[in-house]
N, C-alpha and C. Protein backbone atom coordinates (compact mmCIF):
# COMPACT_ATOMS: atom_id res chain seq x y z
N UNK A 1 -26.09 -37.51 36.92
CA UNK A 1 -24.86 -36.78 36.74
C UNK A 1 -24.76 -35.78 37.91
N UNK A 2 -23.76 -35.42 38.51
CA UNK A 2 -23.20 -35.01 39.68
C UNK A 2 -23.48 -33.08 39.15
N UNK A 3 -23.28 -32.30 39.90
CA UNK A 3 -23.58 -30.83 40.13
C UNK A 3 -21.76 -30.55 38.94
N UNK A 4 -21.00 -30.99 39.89
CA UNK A 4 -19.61 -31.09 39.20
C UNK A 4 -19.10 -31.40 37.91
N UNK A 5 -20.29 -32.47 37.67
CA UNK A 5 -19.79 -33.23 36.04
C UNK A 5 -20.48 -32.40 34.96
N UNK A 6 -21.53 -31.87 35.64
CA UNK A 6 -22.18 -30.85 34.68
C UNK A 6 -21.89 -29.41 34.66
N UNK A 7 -21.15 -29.41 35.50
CA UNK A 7 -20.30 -27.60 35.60
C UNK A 7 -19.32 -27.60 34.62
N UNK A 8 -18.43 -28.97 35.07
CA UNK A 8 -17.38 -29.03 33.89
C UNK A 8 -17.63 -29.26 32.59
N UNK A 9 -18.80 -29.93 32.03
CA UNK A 9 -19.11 -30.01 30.96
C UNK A 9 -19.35 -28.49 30.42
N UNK A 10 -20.32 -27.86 31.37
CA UNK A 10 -20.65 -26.48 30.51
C UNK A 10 -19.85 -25.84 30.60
N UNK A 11 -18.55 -25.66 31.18
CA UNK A 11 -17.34 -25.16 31.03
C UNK A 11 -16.52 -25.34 29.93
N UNK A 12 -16.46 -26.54 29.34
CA UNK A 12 -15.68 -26.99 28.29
C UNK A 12 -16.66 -26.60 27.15
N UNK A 13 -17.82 -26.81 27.12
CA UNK A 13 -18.52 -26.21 26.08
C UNK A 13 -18.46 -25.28 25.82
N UNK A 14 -18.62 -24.24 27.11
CA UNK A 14 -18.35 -22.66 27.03
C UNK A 14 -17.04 -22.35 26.47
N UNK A 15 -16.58 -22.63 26.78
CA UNK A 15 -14.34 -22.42 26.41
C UNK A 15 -14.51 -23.26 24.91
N UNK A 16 -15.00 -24.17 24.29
CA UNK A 16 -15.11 -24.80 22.59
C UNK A 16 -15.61 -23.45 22.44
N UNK A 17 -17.04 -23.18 22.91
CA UNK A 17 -17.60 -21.98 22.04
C UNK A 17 -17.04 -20.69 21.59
N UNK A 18 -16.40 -20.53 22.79
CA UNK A 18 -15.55 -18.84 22.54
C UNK A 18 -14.61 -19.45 21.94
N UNK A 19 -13.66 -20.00 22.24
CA UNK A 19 -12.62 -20.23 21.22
C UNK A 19 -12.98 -20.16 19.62
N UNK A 20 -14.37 -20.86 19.29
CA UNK A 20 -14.68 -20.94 17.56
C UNK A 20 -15.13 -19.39 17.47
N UNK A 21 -15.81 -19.34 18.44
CA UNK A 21 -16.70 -17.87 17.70
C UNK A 21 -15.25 -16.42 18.08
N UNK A 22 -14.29 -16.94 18.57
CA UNK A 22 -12.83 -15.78 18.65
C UNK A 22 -12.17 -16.63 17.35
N UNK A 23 -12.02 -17.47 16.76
CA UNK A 23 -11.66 -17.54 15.17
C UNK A 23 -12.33 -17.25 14.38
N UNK A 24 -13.33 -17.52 14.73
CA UNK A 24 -14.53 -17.11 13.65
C UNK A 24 -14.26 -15.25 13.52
N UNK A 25 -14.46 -14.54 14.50
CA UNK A 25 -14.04 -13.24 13.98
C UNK A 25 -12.89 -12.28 13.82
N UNK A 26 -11.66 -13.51 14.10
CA UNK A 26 -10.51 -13.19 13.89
C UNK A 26 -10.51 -13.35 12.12
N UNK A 27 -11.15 -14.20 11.84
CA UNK A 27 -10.48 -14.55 10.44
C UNK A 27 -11.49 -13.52 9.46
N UNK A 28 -12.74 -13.03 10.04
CA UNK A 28 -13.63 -12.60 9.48
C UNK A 28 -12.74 -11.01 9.42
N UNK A 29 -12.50 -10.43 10.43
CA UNK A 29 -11.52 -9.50 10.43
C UNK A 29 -10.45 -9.22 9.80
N UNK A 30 -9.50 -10.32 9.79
CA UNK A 30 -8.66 -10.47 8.66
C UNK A 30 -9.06 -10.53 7.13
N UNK A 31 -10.38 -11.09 7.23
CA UNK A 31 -10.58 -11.24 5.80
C UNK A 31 -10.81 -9.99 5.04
N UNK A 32 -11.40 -9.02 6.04
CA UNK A 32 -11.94 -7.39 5.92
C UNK A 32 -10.86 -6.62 5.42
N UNK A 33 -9.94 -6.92 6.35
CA UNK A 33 -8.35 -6.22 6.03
C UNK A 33 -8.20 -6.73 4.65
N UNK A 34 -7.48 -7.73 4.40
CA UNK A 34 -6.89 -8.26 3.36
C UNK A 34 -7.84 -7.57 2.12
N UNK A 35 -8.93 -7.69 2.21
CA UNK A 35 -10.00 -7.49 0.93
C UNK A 35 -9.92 -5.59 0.82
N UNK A 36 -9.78 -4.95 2.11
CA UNK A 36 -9.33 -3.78 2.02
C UNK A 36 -8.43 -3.31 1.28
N UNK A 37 -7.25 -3.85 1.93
CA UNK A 37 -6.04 -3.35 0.94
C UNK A 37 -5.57 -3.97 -0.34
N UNK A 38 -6.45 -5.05 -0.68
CA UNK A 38 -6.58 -5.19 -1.92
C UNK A 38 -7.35 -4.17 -3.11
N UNK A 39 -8.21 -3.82 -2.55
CA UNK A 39 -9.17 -2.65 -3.08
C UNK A 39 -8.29 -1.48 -3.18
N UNK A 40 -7.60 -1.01 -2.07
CA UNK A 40 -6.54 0.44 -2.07
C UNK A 40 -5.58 -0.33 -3.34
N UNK A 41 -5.21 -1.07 -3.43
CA UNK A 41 -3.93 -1.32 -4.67
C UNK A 41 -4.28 -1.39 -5.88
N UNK A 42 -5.52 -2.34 -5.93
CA UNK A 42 -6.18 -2.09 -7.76
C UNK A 42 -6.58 -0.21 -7.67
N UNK A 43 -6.90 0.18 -6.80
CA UNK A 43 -7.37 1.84 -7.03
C UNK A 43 -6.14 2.90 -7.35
N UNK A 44 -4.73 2.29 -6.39
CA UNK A 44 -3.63 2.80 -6.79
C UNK A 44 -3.30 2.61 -8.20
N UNK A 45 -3.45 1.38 -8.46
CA UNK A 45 -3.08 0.82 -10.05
C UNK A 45 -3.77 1.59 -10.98
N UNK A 46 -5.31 2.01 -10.42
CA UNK A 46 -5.83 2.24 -11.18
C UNK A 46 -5.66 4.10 -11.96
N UNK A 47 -5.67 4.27 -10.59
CA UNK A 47 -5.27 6.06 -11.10
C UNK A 47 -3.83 6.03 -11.65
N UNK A 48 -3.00 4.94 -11.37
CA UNK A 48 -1.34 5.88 -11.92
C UNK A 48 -1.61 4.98 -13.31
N UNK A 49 -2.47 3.87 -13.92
CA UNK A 49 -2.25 3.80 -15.34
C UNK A 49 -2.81 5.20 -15.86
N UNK A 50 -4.27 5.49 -15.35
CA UNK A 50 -5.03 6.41 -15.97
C UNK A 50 -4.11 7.55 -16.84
N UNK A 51 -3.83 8.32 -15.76
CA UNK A 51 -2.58 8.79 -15.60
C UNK A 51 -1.26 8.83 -17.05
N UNK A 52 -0.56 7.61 -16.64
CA UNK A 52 -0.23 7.54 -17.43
C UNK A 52 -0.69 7.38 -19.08
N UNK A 53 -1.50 6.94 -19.03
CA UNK A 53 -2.22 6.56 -20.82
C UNK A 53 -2.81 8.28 -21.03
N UNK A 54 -3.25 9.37 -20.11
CA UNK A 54 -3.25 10.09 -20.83
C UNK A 54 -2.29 10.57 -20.81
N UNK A 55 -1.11 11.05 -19.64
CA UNK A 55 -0.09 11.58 -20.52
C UNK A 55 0.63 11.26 -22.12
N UNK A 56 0.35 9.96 -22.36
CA UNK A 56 0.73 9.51 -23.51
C UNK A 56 -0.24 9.87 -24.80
N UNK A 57 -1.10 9.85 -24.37
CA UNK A 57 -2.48 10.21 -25.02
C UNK A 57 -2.60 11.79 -25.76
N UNK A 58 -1.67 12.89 -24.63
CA UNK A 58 -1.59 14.20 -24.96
C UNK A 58 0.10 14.31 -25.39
N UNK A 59 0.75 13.13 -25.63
CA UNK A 59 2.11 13.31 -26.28
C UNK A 59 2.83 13.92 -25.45
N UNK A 60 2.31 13.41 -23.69
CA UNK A 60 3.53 14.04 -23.02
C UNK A 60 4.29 12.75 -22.43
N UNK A 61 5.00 11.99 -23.56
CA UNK A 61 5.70 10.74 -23.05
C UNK A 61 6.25 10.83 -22.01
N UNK A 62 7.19 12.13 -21.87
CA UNK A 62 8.25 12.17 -20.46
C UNK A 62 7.74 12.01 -19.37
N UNK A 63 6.50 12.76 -19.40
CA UNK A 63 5.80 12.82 -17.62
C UNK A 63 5.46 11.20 -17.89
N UNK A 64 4.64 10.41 -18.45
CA UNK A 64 4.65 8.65 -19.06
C UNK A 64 5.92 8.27 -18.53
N UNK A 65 6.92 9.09 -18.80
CA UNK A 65 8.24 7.72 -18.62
C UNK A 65 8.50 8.18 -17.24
N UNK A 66 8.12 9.07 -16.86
CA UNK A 66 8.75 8.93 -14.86
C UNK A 66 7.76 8.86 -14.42
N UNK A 67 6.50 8.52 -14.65
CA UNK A 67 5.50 7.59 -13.78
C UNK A 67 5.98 6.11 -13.93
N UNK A 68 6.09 5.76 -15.14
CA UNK A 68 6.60 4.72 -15.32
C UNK A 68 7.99 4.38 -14.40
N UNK A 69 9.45 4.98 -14.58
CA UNK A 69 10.22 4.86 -13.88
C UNK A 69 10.03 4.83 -12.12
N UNK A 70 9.01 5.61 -11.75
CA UNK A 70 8.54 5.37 -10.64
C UNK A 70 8.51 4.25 -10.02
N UNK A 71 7.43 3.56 -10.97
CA UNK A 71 7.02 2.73 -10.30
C UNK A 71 7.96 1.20 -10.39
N UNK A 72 8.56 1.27 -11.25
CA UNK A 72 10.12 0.86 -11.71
C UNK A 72 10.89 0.32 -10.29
N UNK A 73 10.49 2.01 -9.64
CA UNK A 73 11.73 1.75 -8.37
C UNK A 73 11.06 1.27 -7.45
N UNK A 74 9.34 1.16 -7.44
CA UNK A 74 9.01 0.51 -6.47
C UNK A 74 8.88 -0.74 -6.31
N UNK A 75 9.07 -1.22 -7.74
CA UNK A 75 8.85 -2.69 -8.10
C UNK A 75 10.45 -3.44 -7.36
N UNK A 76 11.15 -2.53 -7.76
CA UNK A 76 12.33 -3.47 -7.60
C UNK A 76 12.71 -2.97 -5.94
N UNK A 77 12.41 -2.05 -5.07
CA UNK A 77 13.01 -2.38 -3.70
C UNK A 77 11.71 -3.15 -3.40
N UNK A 78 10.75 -3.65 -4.20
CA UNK A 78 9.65 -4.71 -3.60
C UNK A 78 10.47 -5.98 -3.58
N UNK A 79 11.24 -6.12 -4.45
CA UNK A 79 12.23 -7.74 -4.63
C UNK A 79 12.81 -7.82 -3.22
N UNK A 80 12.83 -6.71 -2.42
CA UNK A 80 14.05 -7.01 -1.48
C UNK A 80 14.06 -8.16 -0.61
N UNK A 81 12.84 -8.73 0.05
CA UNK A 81 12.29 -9.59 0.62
C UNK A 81 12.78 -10.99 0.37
N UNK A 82 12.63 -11.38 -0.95
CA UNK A 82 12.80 -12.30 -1.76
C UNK A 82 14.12 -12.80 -2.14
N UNK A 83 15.05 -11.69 -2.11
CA UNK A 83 16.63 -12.04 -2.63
C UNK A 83 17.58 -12.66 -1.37
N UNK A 84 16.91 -13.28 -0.55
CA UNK A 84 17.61 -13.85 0.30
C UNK A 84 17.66 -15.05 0.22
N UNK A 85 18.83 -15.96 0.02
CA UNK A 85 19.22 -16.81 -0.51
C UNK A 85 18.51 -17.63 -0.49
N UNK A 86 17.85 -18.23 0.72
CA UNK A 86 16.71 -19.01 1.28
C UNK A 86 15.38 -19.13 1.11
N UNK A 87 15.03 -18.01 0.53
CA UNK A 87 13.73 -17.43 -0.15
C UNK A 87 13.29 -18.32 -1.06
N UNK A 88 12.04 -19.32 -1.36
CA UNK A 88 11.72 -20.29 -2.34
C UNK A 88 11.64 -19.41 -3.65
N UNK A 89 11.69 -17.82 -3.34
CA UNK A 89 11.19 -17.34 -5.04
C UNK A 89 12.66 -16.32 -5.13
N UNK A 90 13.13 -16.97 -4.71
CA UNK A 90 14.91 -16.13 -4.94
C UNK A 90 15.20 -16.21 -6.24
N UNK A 91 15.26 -17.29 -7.34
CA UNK A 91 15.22 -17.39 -8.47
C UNK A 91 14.80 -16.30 -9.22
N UNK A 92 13.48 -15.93 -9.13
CA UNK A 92 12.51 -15.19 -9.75
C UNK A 92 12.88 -13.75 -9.61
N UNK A 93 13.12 -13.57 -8.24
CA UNK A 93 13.17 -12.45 -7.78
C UNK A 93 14.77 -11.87 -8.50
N UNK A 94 15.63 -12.06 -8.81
CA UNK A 94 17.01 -12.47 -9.22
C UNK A 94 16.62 -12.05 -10.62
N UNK A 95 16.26 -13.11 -11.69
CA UNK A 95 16.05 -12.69 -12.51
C UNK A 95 15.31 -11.32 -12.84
N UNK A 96 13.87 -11.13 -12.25
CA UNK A 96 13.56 -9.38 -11.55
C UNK A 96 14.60 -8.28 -12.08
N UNK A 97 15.36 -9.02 -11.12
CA UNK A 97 16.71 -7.63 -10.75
C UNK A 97 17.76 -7.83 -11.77
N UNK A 98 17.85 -8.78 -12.50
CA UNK A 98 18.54 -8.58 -13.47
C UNK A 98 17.60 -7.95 -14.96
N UNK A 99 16.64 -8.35 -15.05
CA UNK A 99 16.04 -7.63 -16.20
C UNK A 99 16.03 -6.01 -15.70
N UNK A 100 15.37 -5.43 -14.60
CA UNK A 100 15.61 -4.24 -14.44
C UNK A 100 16.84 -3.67 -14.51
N UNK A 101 18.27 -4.43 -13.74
CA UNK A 101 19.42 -3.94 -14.30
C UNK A 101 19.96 -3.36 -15.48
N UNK A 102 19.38 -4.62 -16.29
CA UNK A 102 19.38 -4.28 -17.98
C UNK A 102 19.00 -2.93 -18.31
N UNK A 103 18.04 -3.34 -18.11
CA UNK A 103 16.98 -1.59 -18.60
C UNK A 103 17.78 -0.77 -17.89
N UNK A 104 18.08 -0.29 -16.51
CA UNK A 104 18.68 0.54 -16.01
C UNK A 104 19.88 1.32 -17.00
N UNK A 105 20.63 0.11 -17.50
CA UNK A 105 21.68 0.17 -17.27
C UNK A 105 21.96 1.44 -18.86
N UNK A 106 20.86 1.05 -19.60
CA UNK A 106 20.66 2.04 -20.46
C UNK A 106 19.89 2.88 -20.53
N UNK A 107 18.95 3.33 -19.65
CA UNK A 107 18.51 4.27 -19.06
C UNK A 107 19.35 5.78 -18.43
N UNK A 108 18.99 6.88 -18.21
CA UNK A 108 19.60 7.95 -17.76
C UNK A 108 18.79 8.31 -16.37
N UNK A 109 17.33 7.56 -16.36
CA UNK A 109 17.04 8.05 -14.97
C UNK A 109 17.70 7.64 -13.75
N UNK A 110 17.94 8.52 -12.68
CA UNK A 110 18.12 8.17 -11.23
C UNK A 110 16.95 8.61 -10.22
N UNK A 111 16.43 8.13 -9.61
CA UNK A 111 15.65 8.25 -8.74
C UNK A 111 15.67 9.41 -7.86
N UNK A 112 15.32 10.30 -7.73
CA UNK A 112 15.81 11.61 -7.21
C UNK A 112 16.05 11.70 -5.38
N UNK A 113 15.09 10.68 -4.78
CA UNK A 113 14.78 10.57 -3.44
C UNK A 113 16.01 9.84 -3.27
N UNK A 114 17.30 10.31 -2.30
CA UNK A 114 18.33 9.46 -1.68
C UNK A 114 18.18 8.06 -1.41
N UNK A 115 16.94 7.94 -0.45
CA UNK A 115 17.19 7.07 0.35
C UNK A 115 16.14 6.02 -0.85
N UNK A 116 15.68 6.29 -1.75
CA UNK A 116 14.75 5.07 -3.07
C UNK A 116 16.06 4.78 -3.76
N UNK A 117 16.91 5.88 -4.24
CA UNK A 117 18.15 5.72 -5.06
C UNK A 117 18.95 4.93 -4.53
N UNK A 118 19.96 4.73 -3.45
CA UNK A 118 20.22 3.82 -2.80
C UNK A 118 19.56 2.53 -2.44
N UNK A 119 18.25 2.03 -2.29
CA UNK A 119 17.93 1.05 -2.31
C UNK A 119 17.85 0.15 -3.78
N UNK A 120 17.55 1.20 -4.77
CA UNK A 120 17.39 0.66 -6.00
C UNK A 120 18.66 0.44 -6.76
N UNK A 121 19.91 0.94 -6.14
CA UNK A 121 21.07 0.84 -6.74
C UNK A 121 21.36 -0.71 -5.96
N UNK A 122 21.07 -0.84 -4.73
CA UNK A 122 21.09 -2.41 -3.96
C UNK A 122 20.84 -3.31 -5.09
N UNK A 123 19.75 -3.43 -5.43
CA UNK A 123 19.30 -4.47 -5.75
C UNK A 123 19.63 -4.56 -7.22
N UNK A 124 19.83 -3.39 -7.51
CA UNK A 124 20.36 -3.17 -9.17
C UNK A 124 21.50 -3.87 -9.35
N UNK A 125 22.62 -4.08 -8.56
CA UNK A 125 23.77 -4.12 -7.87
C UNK A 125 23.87 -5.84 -8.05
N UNK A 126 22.81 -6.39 -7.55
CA UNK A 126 22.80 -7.82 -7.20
C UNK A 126 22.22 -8.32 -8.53
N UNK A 127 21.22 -7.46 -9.34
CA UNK A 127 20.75 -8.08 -10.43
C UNK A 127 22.36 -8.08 -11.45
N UNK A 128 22.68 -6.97 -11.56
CA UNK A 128 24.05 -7.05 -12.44
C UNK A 128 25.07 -8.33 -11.82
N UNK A 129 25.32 -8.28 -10.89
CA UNK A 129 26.48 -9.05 -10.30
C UNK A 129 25.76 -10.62 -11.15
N UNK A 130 24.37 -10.71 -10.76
CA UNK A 130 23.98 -12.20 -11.68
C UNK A 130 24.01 -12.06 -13.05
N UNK A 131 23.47 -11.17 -13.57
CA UNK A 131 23.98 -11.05 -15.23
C UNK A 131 25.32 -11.44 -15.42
N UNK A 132 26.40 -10.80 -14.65
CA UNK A 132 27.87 -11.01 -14.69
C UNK A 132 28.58 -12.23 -14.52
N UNK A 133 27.92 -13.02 -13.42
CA UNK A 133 27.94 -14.86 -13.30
C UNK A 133 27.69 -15.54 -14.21
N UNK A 134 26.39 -15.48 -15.10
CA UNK A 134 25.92 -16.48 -16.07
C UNK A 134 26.73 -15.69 -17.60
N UNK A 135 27.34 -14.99 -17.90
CA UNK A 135 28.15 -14.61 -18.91
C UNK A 135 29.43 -15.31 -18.81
């Protein structure tokens, strides 16, 4: 084998190798992330039930019902993604916004932050308009 045929070989070997071992710790990296902020969200979950079950616990339902409503509003500008027509979970997401509509709609809370209140009136908006179609 020639000086040449064996340069290029260990060239192409070299360039296979980095390429696997640069996925290899791309995905290992990603996997770090992902498993990260999975951990921050069950811990979020975890302190605002706490939270809540004792406010309920010491019979202070109200502070209970605007943690609850809180998270209410975060659930539903989370739909926003999803309500685009094209979206495979548009369905789901739809219905979402119409069950929260519901509840809203006999509810007295408003979201105090402008710019949450306005988003949650969006989508509130679109859940009613579908309640209003299928009637």
């Amino acid at each position: 084998m020639s000086l040449r045929v064996k340069l290029a070989v260990a060239s192409i070997i070299s360039g296979v190798v980095g390429i696997l071992i640069g996925v290899g710790f791309t995905f290992w990296f990603t996997t770090q992330f992902a498993l990260s902020g999975l951990v921050s969200s069950y811990r979020a979950g975890i302190v605002t039930k706490v939270s809540v079950l004792k406010n309920l616990r010491q019979n202070k339902s109200d502070s209970a019902t605007q943690l609850l409503e809180i998270l209410l509003d975060g659930d539903i500008i989370g739909l926003t993604p999803f309500l685009s027509a094209d979206n495979p979970h548009n369905a789901e997401a739809v219905k979402a916004a119409q069950q929260a509509a519901e509840y809203r709609a006999t509810s007295n809370y408003i979201p105090e932050n402008q710019t949450v209140r306005a988003s949650v009136e969006n989508i509130l908006r679109i859940g009613s308009e579908s309640n209003a179609k299928q009637r």
